[in-house]
PDB file of N, CA and C in Angstrom:
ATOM      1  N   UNK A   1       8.747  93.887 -16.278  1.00  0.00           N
ATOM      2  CA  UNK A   1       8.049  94.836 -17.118  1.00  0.00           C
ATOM      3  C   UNK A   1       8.422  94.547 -18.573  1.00  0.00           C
ATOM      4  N   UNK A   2       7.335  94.372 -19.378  1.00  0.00           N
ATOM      5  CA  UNK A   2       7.803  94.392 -20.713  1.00  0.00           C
ATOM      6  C   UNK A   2       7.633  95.311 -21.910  1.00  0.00           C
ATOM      7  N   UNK A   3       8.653  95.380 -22.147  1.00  0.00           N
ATOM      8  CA  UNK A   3       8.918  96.659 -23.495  1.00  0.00           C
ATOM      9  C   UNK A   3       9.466  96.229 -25.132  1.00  0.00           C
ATOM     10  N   UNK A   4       8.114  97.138 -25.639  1.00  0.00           N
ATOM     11  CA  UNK A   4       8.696  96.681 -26.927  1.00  0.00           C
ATOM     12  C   UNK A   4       9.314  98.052 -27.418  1.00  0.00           C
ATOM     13  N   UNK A   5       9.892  97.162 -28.592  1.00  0.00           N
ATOM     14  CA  UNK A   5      11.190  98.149 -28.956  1.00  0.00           C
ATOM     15  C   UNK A   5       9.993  98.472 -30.644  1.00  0.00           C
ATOM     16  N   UNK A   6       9.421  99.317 -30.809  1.00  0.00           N
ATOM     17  CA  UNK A   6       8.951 100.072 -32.525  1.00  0.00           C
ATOM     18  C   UNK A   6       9.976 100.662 -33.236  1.00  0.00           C
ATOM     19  N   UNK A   7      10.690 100.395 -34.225  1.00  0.00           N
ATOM     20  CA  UNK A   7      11.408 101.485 -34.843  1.00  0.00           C
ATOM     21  C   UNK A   7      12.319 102.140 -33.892  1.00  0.00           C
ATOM     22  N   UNK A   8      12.659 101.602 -32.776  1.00  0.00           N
ATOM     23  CA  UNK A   8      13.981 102.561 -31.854  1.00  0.00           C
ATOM     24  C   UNK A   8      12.924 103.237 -30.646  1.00  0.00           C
ATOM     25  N   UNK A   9      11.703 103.430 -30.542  1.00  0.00           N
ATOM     26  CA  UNK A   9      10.589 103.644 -29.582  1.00  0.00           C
ATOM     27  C   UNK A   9      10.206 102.594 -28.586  1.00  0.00           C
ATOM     28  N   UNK A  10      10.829 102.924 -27.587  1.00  0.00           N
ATOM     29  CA  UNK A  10      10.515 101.567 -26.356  1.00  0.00           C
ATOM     30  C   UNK A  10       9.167 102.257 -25.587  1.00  0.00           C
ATOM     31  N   UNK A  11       8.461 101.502 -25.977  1.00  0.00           N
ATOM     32  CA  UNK A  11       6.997 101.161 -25.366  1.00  0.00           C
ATOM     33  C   UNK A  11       6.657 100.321 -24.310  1.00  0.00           C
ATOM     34  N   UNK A  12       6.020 100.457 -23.256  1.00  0.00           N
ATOM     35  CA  UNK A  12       5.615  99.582 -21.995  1.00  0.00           C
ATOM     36  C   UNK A  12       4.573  98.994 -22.396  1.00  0.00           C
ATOM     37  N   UNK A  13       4.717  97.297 -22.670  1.00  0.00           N
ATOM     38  CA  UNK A  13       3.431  96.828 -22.910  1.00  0.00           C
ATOM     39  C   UNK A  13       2.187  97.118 -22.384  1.00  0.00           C
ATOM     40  N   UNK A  14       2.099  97.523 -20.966  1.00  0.00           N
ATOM     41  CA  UNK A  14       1.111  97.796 -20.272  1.00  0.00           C
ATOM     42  C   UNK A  14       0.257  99.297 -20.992  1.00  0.00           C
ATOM     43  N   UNK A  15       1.197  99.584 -21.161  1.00  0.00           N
ATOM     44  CA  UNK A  15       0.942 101.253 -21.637  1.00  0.00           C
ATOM     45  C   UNK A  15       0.096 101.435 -22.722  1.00  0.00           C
ATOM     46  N   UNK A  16       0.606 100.282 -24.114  1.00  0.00           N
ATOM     47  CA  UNK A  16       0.386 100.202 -25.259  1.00  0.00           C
ATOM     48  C   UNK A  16      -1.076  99.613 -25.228  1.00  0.00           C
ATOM     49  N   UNK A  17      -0.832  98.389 -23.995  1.00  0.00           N
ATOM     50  CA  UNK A  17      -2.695  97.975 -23.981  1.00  0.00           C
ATOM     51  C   UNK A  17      -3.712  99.304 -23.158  1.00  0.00           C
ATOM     52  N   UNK A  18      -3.336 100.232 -21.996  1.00  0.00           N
ATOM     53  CA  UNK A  18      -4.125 101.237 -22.095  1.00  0.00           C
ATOM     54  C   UNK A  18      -4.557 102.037 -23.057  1.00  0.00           C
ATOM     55  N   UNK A  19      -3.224 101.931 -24.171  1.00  0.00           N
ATOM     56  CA  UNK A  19      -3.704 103.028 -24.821  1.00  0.00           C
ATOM     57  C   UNK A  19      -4.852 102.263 -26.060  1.00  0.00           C
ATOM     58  N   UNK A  20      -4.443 100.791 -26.041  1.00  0.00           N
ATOM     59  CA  UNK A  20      -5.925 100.321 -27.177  1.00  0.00           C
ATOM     60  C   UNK A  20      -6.695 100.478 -26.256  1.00  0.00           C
ATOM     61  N   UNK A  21      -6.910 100.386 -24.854  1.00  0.00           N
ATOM     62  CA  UNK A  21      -8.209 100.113 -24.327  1.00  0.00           C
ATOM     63  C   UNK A  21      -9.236 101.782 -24.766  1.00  0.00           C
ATOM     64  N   UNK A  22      -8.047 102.529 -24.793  1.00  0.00           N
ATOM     65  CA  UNK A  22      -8.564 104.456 -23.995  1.00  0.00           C
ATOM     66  C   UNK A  22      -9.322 104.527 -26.441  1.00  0.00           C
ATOM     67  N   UNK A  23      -8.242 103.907 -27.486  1.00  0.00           N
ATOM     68  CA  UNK A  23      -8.885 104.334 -28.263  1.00  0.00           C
ATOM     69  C   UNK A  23     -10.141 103.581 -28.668  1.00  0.00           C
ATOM     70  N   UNK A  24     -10.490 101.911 -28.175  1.00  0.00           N
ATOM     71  CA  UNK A  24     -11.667 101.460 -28.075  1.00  0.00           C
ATOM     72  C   UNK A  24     -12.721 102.226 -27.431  1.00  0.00           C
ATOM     73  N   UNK A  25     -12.026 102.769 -26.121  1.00  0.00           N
ATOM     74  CA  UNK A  25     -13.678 103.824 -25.724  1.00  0.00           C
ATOM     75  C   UNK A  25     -13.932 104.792 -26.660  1.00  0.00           C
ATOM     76  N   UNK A  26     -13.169 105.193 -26.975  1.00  0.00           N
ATOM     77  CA  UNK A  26     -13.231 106.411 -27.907  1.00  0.00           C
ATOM     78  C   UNK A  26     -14.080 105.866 -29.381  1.00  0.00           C
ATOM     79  N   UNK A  27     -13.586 104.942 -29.585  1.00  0.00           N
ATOM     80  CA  UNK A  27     -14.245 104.315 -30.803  1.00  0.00           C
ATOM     81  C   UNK A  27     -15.452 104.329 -30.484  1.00  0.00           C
ATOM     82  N   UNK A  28     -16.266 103.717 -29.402  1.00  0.00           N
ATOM     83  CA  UNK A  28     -17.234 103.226 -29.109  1.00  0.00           C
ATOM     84  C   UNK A  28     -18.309 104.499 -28.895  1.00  0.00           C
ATOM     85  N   UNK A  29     -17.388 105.375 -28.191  1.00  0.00           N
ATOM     86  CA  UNK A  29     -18.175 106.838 -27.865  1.00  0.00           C
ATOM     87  C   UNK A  29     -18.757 107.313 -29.248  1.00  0.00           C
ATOM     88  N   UNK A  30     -17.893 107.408 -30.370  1.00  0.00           N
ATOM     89  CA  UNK A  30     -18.009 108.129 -31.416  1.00  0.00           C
ATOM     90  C   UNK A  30     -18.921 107.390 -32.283  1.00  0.00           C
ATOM     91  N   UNK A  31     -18.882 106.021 -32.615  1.00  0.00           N
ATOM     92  CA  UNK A  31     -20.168 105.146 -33.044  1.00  0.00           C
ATOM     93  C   UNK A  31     -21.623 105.480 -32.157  1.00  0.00           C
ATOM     94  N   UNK A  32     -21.380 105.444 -31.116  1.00  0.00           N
ATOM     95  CA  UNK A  32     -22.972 106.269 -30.324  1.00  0.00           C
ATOM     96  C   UNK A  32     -23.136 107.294 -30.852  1.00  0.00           C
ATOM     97  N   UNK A  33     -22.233 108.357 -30.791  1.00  0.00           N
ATOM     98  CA  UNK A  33     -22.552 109.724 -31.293  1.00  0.00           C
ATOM     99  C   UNK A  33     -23.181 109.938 -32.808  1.00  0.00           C
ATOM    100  N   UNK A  34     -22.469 109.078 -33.991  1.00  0.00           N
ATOM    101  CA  UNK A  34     -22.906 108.731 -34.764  1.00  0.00           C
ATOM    102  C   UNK A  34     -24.478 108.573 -35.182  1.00  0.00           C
ATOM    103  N   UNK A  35     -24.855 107.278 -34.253  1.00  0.00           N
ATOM    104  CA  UNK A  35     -26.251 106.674 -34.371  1.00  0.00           C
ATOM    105  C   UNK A  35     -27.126 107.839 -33.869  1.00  0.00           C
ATOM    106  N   UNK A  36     -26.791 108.594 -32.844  1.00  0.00           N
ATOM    107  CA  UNK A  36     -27.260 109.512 -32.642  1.00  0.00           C
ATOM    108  C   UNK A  36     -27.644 110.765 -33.613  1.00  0.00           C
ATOM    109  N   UNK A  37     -26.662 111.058 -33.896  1.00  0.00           N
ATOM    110  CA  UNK A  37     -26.881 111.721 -35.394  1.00  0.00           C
ATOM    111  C   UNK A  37     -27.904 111.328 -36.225  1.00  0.00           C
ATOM    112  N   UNK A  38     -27.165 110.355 -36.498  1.00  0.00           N
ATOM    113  CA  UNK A  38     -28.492 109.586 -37.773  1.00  0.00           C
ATOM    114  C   UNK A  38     -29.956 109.637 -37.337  1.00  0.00           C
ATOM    115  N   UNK A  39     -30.251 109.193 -36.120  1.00  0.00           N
ATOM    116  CA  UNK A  39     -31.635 109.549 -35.804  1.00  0.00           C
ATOM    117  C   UNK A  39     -32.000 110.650 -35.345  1.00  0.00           C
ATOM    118  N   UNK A  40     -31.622 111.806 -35.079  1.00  0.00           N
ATOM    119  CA  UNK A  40     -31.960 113.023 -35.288  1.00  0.00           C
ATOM    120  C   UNK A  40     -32.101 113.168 -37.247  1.00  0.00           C
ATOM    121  N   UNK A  41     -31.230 112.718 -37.837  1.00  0.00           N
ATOM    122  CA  UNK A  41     -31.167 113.440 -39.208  1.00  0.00           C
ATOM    123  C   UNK A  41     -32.727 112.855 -39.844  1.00  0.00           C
ATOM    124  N   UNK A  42     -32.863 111.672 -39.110  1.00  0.00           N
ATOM    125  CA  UNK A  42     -34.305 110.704 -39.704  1.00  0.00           C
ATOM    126  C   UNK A  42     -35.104 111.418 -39.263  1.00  0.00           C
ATOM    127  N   UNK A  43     -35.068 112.268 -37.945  1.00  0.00           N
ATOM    128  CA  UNK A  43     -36.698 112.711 -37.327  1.00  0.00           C
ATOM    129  C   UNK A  43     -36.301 113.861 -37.934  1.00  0.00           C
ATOM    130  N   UNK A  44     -35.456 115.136 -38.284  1.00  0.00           N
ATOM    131  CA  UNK A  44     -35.687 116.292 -39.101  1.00  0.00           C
ATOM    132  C   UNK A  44     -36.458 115.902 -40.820  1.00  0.00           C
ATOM    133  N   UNK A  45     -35.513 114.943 -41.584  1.00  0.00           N
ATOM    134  CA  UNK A  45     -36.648 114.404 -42.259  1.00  0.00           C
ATOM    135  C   UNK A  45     -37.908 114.199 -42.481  1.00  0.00           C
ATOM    136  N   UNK A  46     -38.337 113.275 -41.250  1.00  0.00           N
ATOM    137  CA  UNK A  46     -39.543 112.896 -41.214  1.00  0.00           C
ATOM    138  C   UNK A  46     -40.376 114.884 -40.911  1.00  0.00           C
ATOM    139  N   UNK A  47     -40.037 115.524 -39.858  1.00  0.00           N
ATOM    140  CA  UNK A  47     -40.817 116.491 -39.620  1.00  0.00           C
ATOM    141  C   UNK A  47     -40.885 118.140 -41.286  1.00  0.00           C
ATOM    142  N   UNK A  48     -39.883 117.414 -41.920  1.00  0.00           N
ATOM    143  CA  UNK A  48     -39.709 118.187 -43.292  1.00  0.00           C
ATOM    144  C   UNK A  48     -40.757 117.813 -43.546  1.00  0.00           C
ATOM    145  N   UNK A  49     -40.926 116.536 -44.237  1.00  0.00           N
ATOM    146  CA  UNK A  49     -41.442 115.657 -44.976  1.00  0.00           C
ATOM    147  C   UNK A  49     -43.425 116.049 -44.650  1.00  0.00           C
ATOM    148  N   UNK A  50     -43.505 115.936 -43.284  1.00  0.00           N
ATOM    149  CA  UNK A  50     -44.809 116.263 -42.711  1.00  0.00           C
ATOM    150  C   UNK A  50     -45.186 117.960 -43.088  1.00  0.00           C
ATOM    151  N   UNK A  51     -44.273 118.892 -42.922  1.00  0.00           N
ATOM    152  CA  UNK A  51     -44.508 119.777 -43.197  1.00  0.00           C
ATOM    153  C   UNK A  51     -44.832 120.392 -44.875  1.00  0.00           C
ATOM    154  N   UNK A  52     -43.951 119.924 -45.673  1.00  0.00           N
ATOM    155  CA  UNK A  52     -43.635 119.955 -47.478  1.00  0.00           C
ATOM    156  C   UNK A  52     -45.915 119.673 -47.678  1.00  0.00           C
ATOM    157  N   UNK A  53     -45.946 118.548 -46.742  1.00  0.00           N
ATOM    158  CA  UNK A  53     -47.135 117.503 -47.097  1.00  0.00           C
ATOM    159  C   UNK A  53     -48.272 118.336 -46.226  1.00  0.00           C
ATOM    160  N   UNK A  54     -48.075 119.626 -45.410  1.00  0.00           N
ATOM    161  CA  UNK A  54     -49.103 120.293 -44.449  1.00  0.00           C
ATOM    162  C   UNK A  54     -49.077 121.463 -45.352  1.00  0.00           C
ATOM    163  N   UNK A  55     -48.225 121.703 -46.288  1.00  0.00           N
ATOM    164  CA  UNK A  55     -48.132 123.032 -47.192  1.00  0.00           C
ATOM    165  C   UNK A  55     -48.954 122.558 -49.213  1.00  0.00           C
ATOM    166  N   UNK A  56     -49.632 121.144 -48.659  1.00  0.00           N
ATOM    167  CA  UNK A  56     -50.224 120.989 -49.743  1.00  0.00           C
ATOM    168  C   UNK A  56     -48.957 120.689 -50.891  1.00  0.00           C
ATOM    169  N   UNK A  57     -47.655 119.877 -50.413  1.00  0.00           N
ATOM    170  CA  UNK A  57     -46.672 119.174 -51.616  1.00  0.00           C
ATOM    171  C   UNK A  57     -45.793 120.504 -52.431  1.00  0.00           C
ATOM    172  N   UNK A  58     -45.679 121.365 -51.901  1.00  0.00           N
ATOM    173  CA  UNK A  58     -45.047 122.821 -51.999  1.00  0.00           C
ATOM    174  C   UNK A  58     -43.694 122.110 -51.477  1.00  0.00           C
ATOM    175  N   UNK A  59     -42.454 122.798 -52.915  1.00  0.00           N
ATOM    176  CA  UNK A  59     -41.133 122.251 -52.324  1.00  0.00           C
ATOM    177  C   UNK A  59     -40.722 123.579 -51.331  1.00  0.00           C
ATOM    178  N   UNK A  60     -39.794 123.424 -50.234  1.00  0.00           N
ATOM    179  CA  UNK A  60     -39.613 124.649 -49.918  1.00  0.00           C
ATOM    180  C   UNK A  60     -38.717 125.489 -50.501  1.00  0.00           C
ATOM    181  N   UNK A  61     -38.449 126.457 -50.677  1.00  0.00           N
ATOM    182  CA  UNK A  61     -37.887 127.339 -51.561  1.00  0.00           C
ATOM    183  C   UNK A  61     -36.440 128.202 -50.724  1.00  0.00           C
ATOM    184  N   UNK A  62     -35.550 128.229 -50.963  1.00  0.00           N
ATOM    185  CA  UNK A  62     -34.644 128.259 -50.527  1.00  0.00           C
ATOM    186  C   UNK A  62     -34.207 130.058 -50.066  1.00  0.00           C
ATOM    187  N   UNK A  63     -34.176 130.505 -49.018  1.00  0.00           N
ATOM    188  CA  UNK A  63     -33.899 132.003 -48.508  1.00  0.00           C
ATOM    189  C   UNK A  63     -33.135 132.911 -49.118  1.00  0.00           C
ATOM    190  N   UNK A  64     -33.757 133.645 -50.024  1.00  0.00           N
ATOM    191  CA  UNK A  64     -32.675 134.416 -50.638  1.00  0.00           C
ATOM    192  C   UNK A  64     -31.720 135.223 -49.787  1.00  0.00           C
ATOM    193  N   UNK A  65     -30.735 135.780 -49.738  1.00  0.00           N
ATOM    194  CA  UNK A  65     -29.996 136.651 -48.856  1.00  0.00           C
ATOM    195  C   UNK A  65     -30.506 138.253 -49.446  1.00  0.00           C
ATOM    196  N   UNK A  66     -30.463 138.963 -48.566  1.00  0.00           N
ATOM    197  CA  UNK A  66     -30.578 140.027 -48.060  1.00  0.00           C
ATOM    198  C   UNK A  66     -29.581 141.403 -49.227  1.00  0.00           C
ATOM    199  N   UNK A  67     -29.817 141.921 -50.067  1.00  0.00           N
ATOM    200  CA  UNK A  67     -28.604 142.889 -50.781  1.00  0.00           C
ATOM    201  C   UNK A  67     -27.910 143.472 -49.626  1.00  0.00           C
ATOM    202  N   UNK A  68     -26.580 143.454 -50.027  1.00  0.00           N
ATOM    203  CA  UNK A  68     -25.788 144.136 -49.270  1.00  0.00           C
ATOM    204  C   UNK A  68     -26.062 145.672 -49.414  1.00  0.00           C
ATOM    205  N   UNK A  69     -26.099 146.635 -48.241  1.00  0.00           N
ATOM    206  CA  UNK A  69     -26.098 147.868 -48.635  1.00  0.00           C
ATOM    207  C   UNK A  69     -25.322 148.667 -49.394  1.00  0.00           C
ATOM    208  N   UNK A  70     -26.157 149.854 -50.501  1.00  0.00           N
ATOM    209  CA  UNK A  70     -25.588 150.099 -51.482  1.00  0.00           C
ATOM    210  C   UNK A  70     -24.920 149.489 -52.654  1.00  0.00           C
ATOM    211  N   UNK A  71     -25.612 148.085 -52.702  1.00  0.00           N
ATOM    212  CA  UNK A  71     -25.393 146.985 -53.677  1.00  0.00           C
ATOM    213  C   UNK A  71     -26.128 147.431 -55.100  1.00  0.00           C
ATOM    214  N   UNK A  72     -25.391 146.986 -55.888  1.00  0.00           N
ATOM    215  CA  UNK A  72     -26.296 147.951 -57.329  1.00  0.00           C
ATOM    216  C   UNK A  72     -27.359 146.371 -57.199  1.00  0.00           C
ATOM    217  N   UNK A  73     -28.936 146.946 -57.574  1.00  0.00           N
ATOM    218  CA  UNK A  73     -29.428 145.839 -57.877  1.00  0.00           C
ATOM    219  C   UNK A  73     -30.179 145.175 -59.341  1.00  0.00           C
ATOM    220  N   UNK A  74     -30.300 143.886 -59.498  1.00  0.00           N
ATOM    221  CA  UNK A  74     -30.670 143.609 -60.890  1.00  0.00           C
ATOM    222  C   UNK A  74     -32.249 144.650 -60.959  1.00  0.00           C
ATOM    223  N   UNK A  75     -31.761 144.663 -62.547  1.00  0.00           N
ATOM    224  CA  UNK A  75     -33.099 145.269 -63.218  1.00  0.00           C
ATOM    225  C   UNK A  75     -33.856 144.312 -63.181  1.00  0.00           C
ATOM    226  N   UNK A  76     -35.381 144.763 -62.838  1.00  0.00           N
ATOM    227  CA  UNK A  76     -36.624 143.703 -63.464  1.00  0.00           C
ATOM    228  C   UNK A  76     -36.190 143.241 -64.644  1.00  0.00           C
ATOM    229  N   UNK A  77     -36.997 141.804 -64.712  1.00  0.00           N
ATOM    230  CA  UNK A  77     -37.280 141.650 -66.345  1.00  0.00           C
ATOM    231  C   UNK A  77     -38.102 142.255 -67.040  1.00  0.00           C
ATOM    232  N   UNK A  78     -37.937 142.356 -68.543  1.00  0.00           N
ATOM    233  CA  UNK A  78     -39.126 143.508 -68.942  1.00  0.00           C
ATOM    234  C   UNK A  78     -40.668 142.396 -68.935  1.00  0.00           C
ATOM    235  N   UNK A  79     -40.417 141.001 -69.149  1.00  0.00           N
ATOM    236  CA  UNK A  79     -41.683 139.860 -69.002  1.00  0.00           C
ATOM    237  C   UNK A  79     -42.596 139.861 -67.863  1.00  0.00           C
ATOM    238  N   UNK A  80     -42.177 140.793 -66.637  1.00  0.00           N
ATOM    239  CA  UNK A  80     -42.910 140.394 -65.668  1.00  0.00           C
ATOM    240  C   UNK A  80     -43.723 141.824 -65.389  1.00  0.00           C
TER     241      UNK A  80
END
């Protein structure tokens, strides 16, 4: 059996290559997950993009929140 010695840490070679093998899957898992991502983020895009362009080039306008109750609220402007 062979053991390496790290800094005073005796390691089982065997051990040390499971454990690159276990963080290569892991690597590999998380690069899929990744690409995955990315092409979801491309098709929300694309279905923005179709929509911005079905609303006649209208940016969308961002949700105001809600006043909290009993929130003092702004005065009109006197311009409008």
């Amino acid at each position: 059996m062979s053991v390496i010695d790290i800094g005073g840490i005796k390691i089982n070679y065997l051990s040390l290559q499971g454990l690159g093998r276990a963080v290569e899957a892991e690597l590999a898992n998380t690069d899929r997950r990744l690409a995955e991502t990315l092409k979801e983020l491309k098709r929300l895009r694309r279905a923005r993009r179709a929509l911005q362009q079905m609303l006649g080039g209208q940016k969308a306008r961002p949700v105001q929140p809600a006043p909290a109750a009993g929130a003092a609220r702004e005065p009109a402007c006197a311009s409008r």
